[in-house]
N, C-alpha and C. Protein backbone atom coordinates (compact mmCIF):
# COMPACT_ATOMS: atom_id res chain seq x y z
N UNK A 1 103.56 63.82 101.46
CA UNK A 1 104.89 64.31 101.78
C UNK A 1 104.76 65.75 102.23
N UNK A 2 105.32 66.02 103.06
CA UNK A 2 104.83 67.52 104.14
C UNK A 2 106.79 67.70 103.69
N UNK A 3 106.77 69.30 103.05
CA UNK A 3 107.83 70.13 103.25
C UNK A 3 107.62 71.53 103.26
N UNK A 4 108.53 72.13 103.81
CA UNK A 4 107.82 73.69 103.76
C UNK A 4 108.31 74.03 102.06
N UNK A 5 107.26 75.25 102.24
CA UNK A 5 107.19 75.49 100.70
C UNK A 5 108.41 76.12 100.09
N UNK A 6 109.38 76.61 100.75
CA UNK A 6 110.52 76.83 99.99
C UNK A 6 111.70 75.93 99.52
N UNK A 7 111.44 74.46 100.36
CA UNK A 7 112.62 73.33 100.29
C UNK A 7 111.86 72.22 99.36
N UNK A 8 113.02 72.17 98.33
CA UNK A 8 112.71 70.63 97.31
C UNK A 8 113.49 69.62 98.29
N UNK A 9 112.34 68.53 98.22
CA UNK A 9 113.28 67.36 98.89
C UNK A 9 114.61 66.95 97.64
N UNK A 10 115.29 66.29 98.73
CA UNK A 10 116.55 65.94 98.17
C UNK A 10 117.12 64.98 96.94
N UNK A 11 115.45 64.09 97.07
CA UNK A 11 115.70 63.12 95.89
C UNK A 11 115.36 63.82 94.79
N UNK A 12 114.70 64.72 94.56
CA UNK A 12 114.18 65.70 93.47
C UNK A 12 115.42 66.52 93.18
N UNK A 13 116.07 66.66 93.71
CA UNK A 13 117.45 67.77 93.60
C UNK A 13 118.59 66.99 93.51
N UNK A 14 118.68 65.72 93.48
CA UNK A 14 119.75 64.77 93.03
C UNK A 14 119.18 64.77 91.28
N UNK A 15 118.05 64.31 91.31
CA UNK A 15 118.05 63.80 89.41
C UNK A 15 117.96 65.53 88.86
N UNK A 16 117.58 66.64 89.55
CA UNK A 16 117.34 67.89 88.58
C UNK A 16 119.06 68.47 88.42
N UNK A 17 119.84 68.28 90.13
CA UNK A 17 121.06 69.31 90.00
C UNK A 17 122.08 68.87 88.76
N UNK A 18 122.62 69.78 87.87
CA UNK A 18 123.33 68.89 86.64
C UNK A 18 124.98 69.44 87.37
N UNK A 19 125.89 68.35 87.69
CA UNK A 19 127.19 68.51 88.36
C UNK A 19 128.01 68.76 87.61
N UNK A 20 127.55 67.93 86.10
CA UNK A 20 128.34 68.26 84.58
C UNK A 20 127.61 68.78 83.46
N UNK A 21 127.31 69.91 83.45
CA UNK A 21 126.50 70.38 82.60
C UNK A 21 126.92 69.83 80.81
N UNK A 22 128.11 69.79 80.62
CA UNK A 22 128.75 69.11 78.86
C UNK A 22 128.03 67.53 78.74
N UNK A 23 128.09 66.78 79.77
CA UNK A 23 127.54 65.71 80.10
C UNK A 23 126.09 64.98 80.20
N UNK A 24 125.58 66.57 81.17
CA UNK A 24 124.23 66.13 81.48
C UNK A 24 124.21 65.38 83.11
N UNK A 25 125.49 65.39 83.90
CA UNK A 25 125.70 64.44 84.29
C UNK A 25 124.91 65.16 85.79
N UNK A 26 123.80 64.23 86.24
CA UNK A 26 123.34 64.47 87.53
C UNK A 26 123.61 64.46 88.77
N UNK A 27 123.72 64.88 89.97
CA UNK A 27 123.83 64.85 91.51
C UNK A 27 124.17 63.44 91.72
N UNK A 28 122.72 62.77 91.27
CA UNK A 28 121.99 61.19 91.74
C UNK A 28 122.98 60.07 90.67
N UNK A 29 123.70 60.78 89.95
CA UNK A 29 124.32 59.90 89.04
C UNK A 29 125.81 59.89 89.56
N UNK A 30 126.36 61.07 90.26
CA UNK A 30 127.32 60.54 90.96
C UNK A 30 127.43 60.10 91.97
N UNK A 31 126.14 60.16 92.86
CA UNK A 31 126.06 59.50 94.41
C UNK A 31 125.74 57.82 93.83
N UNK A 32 125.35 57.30 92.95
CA UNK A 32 124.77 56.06 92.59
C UNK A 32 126.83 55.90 92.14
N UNK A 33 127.50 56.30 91.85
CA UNK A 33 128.52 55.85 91.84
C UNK A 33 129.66 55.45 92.60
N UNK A 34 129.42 56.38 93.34
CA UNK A 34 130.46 56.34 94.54
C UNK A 34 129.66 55.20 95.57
N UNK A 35 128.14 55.10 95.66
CA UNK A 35 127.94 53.46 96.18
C UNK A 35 128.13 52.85 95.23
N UNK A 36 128.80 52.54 93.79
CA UNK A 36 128.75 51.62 93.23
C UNK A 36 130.61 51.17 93.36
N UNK A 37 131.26 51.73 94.10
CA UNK A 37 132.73 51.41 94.66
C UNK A 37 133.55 52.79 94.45
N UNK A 38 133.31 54.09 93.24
CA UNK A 38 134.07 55.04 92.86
C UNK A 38 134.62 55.71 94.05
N UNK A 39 135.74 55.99 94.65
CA UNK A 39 136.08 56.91 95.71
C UNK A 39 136.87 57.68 95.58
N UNK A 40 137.90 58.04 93.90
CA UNK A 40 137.89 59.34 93.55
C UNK A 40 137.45 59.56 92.33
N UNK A 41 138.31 61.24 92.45
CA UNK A 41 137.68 61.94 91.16
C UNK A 41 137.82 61.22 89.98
N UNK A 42 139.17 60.83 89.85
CA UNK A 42 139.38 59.65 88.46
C UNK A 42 138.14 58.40 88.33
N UNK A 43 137.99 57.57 89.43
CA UNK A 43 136.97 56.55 89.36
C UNK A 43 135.80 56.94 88.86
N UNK A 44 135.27 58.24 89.52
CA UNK A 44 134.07 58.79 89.45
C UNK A 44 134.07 59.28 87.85
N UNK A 45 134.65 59.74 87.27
CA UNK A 45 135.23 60.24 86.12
C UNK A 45 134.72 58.95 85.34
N UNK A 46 135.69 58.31 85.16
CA UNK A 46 135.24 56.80 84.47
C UNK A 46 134.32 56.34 84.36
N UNK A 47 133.81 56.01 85.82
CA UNK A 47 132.16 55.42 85.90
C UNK A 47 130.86 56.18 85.30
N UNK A 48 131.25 57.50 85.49
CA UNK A 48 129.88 58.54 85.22
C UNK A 48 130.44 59.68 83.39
N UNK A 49 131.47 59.60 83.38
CA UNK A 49 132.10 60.67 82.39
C UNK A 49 132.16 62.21 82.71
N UNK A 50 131.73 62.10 84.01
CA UNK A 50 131.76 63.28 84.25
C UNK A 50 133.08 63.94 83.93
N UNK A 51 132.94 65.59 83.91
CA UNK A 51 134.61 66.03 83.02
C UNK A 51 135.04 65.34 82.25
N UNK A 52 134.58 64.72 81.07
CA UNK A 52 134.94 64.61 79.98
C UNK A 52 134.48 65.10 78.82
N UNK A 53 133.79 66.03 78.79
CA UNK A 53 133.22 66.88 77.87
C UNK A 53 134.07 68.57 77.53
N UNK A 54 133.19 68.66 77.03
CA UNK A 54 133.94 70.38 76.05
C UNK A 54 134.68 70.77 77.10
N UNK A 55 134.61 71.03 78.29
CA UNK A 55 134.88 71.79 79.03
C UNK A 55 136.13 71.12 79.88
N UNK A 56 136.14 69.84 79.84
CA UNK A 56 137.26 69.32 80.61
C UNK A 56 137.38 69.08 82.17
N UNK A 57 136.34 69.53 82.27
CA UNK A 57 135.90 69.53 83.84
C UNK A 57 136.59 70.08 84.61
């Protein structure tokens, strides 16, 4: 795999970026949702829990 040395590929930065830190909840965990039918924030919410932690999102 050839990248220049300052860029993480993207699949590496889906499972590391945390979108819900109360959660844990990953990049790759809400893109795996929204192909799994979620197309809003509420769906996405449900499916993943994202914003449902301390913070309320």
């Amino acid at each position: 795999m050839n990248f220049e040395e300052n860029q993480v590929p993207e699949a590496i930065l889906d499972k590391l970026t945390k979108v819900c830190t109360c959660r844990s909840i990953t990049r790759k965990t809400i893109k795996e949702a929204i192909l799994n039918g979620a197309h809003t924030f509420p769906e996405v919410k449900e499916a993943t829990r994202a914003g449902t932690g301390a913070c309320g999102g």
